[in-house]
C-alpha atoms as a PDB file:
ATOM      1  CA  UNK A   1     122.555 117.291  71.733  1.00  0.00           C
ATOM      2  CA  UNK A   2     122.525 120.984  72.493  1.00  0.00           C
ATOM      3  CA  UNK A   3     123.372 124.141  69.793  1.00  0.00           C
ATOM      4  CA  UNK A   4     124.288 127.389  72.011  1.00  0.00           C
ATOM      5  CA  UNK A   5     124.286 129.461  68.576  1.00  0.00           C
ATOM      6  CA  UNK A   6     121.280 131.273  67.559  1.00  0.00           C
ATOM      7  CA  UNK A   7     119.271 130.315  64.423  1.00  0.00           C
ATOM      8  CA  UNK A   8     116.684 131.057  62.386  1.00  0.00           C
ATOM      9  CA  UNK A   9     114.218 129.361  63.892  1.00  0.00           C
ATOM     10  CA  UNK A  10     111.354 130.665  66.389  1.00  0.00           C
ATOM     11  CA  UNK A  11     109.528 129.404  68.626  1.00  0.00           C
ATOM     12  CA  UNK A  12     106.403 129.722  71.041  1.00  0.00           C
ATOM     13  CA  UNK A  13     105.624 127.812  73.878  1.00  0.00           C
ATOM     14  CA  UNK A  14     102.131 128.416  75.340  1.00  0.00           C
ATOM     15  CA  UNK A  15     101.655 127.731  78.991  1.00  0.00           C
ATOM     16  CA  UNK A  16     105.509 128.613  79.245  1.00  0.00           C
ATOM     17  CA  UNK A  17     105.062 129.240  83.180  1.00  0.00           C
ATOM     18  CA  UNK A  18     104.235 125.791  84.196  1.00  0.00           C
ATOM     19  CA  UNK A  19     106.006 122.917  85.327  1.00  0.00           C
ATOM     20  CA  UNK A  20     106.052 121.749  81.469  1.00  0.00           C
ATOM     21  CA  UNK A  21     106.509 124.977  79.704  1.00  0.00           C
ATOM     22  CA  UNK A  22     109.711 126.187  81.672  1.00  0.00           C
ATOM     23  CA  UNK A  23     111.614 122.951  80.825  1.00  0.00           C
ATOM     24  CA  UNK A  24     110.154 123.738  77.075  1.00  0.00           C
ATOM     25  CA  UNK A  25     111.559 127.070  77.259  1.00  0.00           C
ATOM     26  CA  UNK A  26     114.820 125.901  79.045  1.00  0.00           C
ATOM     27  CA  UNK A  27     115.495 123.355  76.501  1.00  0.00           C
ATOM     28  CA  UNK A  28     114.769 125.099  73.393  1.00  0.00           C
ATOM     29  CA  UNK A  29     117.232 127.985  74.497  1.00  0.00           C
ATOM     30  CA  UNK A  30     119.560 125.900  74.511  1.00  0.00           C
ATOM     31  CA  UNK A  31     119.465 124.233  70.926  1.00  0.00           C
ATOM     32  CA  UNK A  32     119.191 128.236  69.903  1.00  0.00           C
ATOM     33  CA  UNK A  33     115.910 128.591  69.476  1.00  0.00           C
ATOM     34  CA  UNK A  34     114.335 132.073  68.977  1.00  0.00           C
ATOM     35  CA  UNK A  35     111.671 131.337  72.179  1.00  0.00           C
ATOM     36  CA  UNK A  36     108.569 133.173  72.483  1.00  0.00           C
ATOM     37  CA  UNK A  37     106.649 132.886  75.900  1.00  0.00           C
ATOM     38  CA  UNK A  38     102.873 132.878  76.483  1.00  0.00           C
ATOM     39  CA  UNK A  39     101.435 133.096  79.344  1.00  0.00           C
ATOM     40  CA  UNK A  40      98.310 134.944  81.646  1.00  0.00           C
ATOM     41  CA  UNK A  41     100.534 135.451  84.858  1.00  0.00           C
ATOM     42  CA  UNK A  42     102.878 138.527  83.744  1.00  0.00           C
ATOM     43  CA  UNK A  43     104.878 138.124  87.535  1.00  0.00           C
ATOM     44  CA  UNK A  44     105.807 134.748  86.324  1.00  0.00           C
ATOM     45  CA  UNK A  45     106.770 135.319  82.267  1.00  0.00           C
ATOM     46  CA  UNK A  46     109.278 138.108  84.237  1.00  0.00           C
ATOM     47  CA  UNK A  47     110.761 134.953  86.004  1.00  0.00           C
ATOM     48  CA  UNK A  48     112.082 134.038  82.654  1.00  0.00           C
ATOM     49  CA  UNK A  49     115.358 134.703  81.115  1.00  0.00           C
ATOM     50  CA  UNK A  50     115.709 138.083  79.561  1.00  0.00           C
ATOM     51  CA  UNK A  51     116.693 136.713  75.858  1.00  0.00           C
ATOM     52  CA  UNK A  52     112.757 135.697  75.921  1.00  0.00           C
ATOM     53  CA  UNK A  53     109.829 137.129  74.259  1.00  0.00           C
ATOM     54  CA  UNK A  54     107.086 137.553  76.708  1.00  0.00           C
ATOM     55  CA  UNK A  55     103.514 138.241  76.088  1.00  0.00           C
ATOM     56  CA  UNK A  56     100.772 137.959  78.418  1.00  0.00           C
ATOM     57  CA  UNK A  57      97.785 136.557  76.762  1.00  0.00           C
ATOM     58  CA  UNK A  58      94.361 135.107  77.429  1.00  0.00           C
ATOM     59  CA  UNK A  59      93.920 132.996  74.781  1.00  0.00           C
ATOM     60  CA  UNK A  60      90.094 131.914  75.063  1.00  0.00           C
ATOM     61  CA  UNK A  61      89.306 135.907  75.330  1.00  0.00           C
ATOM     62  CA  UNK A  62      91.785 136.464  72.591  1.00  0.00           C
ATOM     63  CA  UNK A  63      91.938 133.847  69.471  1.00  0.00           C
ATOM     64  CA  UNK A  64      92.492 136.324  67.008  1.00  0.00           C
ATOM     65  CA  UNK A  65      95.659 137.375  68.440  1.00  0.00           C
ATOM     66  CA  UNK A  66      96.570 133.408  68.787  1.00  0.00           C
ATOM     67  CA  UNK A  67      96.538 133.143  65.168  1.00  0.00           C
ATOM     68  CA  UNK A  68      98.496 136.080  64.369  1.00  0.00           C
ATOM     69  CA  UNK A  69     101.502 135.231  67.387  1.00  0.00           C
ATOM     70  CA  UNK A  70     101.122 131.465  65.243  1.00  0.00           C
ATOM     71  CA  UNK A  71     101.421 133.052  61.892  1.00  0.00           C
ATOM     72  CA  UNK A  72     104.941 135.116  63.160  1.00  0.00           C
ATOM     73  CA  UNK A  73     106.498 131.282  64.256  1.00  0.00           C
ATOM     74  CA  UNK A  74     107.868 128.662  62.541  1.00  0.00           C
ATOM     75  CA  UNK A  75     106.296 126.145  65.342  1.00  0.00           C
ATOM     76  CA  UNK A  76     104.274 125.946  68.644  1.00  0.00           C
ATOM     77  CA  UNK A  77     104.004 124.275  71.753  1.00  0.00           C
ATOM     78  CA  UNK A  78     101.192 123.631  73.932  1.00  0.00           C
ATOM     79  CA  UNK A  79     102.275 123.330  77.919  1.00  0.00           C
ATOM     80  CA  UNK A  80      98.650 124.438  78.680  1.00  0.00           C
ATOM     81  CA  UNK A  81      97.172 122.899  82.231  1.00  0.00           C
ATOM     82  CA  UNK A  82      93.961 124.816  83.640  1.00  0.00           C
ATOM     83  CA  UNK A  83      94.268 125.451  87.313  1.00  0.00           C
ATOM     84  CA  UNK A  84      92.240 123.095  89.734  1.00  0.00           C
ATOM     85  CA  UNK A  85      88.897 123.207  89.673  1.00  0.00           C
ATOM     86  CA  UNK A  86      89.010 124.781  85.988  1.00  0.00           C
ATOM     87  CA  UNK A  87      90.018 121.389  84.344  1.00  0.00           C
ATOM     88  CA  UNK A  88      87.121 121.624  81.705  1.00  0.00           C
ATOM     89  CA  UNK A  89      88.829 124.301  80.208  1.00  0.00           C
ATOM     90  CA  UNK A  90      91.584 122.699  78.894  1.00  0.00           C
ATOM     91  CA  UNK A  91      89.670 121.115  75.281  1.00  0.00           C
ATOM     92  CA  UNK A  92      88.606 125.048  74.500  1.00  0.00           C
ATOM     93  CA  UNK A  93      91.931 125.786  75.110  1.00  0.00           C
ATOM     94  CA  UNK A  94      93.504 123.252  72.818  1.00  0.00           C
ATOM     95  CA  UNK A  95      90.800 123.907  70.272  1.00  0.00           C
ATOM     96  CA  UNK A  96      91.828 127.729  70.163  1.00  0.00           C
ATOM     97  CA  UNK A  97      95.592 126.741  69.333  1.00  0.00           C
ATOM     98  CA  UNK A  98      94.612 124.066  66.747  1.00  0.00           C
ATOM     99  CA  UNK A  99      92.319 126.771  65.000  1.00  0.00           C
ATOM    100  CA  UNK A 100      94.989 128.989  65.451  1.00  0.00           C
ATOM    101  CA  UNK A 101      97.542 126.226  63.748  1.00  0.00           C
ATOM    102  CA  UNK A 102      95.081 125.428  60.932  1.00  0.00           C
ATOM    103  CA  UNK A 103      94.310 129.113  59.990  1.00  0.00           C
ATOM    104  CA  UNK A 104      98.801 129.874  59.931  1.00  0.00           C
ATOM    105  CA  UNK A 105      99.789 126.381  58.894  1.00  0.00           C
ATOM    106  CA  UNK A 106     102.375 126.431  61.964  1.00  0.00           C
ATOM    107  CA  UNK A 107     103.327 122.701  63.384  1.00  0.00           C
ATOM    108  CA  UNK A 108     102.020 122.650  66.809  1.00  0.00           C
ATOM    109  CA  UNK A 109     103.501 120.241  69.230  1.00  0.00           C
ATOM    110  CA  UNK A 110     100.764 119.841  72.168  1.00  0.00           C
ATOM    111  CA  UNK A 111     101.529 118.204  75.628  1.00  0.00           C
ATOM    112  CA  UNK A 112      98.572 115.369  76.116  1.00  0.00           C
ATOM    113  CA  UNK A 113      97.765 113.441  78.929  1.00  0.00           C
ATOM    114  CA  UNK A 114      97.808 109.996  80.209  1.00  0.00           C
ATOM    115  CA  UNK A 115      94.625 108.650  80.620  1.00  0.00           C
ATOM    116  CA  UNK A 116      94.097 107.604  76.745  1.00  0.00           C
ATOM    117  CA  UNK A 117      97.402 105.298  76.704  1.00  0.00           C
ATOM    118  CA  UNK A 118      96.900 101.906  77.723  1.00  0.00           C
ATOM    119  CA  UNK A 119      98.096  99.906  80.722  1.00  0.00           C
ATOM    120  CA  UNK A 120     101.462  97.872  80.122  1.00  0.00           C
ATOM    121  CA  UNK A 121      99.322  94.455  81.253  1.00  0.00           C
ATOM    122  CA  UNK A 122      97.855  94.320  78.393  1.00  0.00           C
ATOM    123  CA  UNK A 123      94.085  93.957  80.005  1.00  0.00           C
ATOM    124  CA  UNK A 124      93.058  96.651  77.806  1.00  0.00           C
ATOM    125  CA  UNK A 125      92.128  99.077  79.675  1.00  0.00           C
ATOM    126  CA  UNK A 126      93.337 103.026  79.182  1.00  0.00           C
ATOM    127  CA  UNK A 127      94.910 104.720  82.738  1.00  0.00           C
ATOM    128  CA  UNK A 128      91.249 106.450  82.888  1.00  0.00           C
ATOM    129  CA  UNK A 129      89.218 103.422  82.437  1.00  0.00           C
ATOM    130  CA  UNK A 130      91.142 101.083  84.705  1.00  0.00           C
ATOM    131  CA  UNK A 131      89.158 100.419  87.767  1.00  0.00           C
ATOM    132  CA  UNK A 132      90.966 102.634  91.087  1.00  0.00           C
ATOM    133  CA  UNK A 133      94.129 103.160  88.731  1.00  0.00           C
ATOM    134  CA  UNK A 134      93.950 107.336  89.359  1.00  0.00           C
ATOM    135  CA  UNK A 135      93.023 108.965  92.533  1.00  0.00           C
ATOM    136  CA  UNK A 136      89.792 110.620  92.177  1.00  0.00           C
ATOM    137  CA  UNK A 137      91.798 113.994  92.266  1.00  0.00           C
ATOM    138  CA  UNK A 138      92.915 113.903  88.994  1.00  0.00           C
ATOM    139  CA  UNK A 139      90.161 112.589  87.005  1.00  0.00           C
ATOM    140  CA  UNK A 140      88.893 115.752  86.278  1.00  0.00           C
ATOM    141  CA  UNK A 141      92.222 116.976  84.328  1.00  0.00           C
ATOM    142  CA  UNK A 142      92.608 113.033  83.056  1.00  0.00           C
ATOM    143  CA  UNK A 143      89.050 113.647  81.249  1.00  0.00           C
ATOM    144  CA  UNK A 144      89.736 117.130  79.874  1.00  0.00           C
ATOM    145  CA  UNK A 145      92.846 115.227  78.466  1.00  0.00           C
ATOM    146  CA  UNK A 146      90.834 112.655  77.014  1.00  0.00           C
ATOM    147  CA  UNK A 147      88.567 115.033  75.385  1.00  0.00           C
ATOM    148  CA  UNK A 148      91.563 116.965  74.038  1.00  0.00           C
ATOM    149  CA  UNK A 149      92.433 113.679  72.374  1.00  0.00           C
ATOM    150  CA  UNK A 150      89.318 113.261  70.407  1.00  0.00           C
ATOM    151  CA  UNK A 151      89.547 116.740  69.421  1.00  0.00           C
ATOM    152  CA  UNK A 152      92.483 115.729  67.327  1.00  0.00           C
ATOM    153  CA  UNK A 153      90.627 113.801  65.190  1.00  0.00           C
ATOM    154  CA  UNK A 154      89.130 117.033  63.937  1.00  0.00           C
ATOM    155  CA  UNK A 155      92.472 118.428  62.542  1.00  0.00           C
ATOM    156  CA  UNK A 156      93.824 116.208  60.489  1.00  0.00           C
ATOM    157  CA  UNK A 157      94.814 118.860  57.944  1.00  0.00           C
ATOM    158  CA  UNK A 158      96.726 120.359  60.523  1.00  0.00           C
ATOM    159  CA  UNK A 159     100.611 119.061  61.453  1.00  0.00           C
ATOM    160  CA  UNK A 160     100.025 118.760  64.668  1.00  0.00           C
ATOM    161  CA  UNK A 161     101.967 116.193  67.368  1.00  0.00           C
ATOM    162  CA  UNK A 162     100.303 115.133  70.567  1.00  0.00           C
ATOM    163  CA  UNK A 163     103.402 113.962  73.318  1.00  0.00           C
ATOM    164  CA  UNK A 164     101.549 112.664  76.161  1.00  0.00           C
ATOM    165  CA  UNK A 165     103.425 112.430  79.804  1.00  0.00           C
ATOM    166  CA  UNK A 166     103.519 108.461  81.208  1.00  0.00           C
ATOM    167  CA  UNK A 167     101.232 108.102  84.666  1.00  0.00           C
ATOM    168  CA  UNK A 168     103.596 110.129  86.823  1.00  0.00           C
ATOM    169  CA  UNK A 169     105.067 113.389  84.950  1.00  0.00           C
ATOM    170  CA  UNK A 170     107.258 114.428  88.190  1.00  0.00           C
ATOM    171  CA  UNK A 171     110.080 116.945  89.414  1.00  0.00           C
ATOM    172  CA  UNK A 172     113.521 115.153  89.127  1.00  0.00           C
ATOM    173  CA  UNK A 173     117.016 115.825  86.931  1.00  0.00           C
ATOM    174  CA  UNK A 174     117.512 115.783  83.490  1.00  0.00           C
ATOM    175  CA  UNK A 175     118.659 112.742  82.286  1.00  0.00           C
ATOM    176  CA  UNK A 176     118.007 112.427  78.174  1.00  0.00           C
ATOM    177  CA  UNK A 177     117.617 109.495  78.941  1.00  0.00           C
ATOM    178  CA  UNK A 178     114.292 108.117  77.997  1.00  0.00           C
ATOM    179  CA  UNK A 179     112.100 105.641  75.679  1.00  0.00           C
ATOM    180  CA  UNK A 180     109.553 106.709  73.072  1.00  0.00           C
ATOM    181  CA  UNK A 181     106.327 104.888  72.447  1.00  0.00           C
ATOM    182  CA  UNK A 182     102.920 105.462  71.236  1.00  0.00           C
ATOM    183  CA  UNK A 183      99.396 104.279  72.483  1.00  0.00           C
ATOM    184  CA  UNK A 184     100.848 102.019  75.602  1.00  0.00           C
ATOM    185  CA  UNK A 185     102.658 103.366  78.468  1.00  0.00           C
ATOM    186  CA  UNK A 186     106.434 103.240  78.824  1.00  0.00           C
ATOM    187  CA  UNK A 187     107.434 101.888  82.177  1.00  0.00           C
ATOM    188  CA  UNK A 188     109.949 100.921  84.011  1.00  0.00           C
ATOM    189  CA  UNK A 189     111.546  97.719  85.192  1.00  0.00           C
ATOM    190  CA  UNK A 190     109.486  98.262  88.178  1.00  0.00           C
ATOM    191  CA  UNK A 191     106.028  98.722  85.957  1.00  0.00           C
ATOM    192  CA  UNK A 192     106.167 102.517  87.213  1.00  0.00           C
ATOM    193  CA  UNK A 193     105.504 104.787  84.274  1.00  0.00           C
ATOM    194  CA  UNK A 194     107.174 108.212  85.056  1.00  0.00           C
ATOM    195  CA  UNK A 195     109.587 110.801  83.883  1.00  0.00           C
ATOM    196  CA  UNK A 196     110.826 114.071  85.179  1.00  0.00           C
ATOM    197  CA  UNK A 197     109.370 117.519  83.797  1.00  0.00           C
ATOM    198  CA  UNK A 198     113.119 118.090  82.385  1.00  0.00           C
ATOM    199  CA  UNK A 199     113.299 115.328  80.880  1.00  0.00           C
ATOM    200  CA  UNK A 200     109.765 115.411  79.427  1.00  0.00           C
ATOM    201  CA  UNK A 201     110.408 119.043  78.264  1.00  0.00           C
ATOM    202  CA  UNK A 202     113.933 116.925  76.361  1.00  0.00           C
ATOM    203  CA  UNK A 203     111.916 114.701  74.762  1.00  0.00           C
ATOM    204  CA  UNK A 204     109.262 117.625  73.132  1.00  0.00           C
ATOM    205  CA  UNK A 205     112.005 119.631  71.636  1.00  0.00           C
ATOM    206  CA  UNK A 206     113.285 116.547  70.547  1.00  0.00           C
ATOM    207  CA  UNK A 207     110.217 115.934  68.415  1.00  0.00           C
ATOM    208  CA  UNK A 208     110.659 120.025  67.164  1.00  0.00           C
ATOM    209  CA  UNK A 209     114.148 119.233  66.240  1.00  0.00           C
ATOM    210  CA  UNK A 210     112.877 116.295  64.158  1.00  0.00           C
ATOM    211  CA  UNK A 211     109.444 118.022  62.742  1.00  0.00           C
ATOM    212  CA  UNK A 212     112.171 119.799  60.485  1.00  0.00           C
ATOM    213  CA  UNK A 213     113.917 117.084  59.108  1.00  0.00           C
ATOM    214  CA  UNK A 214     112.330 116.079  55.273  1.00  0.00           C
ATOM    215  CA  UNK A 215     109.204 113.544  55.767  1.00  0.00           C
ATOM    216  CA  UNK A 216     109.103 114.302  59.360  1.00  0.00           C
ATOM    217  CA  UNK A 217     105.363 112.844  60.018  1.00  0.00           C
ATOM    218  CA  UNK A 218     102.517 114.526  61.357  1.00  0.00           C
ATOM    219  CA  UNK A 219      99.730 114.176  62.843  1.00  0.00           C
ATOM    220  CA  UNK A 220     101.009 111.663  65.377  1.00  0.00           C
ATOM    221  CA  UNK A 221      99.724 110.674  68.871  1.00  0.00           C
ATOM    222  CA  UNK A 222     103.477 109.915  71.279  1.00  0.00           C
ATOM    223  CA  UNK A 223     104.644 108.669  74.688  1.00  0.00           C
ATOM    224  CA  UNK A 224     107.767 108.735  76.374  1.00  0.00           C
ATOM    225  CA  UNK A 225     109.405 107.827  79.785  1.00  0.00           C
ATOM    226  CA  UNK A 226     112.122 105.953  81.469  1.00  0.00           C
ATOM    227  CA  UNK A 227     112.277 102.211  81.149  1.00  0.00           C
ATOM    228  CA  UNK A 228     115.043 101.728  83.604  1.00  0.00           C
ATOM    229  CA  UNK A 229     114.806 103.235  86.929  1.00  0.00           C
ATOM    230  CA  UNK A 230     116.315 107.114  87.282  1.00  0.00           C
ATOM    231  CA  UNK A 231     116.305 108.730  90.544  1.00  0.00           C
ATOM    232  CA  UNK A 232     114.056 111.668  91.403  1.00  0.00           C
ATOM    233  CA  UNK A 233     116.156 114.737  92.446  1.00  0.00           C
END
């Protein structure tokens, strides 16, 4: 479902350099969005296709000028993911663009992480709480995520839509080709949850496209990823 002609609408993807926010920016070029880029690395917003807006920005240093990029765009997207060993960042982060959202009353769509959804086996237990279910390497960006998920619960004046990425967000082909959920995790019919960056970056515009339709709901905490078994490229 892809619209080549130009319209109306704009919008900015922050974090667009990342493995998330390129696929973002991809896919919403190609439905004819009017894509603005944010991101701290100028060398890598020049990567990016010429018909894109580019602004270098560091958004904790610089809220003010968050607000007033927010207030120009008819909806945002958070792709934000703190390098390692700056993990902690990540809720300030979120907590700019959410201020940012409230103060222009601009939809933002903000990529979450696992380690809030629950397991499929239905012991109860969250991917971060499940005893030796994540490698101790990523349980400092799993509890920024976490923390980014309370911080929702701050904001619910604001339209906001948190998509969060099944166990394994991985490189691979675009497929559309995936299953939505909400507070469990979507696996496959091998119990893997996963899905490819493309097809994660499908899914978020997907919920953009539909965030304009009339009673499109917000706020709203969302999953996706494949639930029968797609090969990796």
């Amino acid at each position: 479902m892809t619209n080549t002609a130009l319209h109306d609408r704009k919008i900015v993807v922050f974090g667009a350099t990342g493995d998330v926010g390129r696929e973002v920016v991809t896919e919403a070029l190609l439905r004819g969005y009017q894509v603005t880029a944010i991101a701290r690395d100028i060398a890598k917003l020049s990567a990016l296709p010429d018909i894109v807006v580019r602004h270098s920005i560091d958004i904790l240093a610089n809220p003010e000028i968050v607000a007033e990029v927010l207030a120009d765009h008819d909806v945002a997207v958070s792709a934000l993911r703190p390098a390692t060993g700056q993990e902690t960042l990540l809720p300030e982060m979120t907590k700019v663009l959410l201020d940012a959202a409230r103060q222009s009353k601009t939809p933002i769509f903000v990529t979450g992480g696992a380690a809030t959804l629950k397991l499929a086996d239905g012991s109860g237990h969250t991917v971060l709480s499940a005893p030796d279910f994540l490698p101790g390497s990523v349980r400092p960006i799993a509890e920024a995520c976490q923390q980014v998920d309370r911080l929702f619960d701050q904001y619910d004046d604001v339209r906001w839509t948190c998509l969060r990425p099944p166990a394994m967000l991985i490189p691979g082909e675009k497929t559309r080709n995936y299953v939505r959920g909400t507070d469990t995790l979507v696996t496959d019919h091998d119990g893997v949850a996963r899905i490819s960056f493309a097809d994660f970056g499908v899914a978020m515009v997907d919920l953009v496209d539909a965030g304009f339709k009339a009673g499109a709901r917000n706020p709203q905490r969302l999953t996706v990823g494949y639930q029968s078994q797609v090969a990796a490229a």
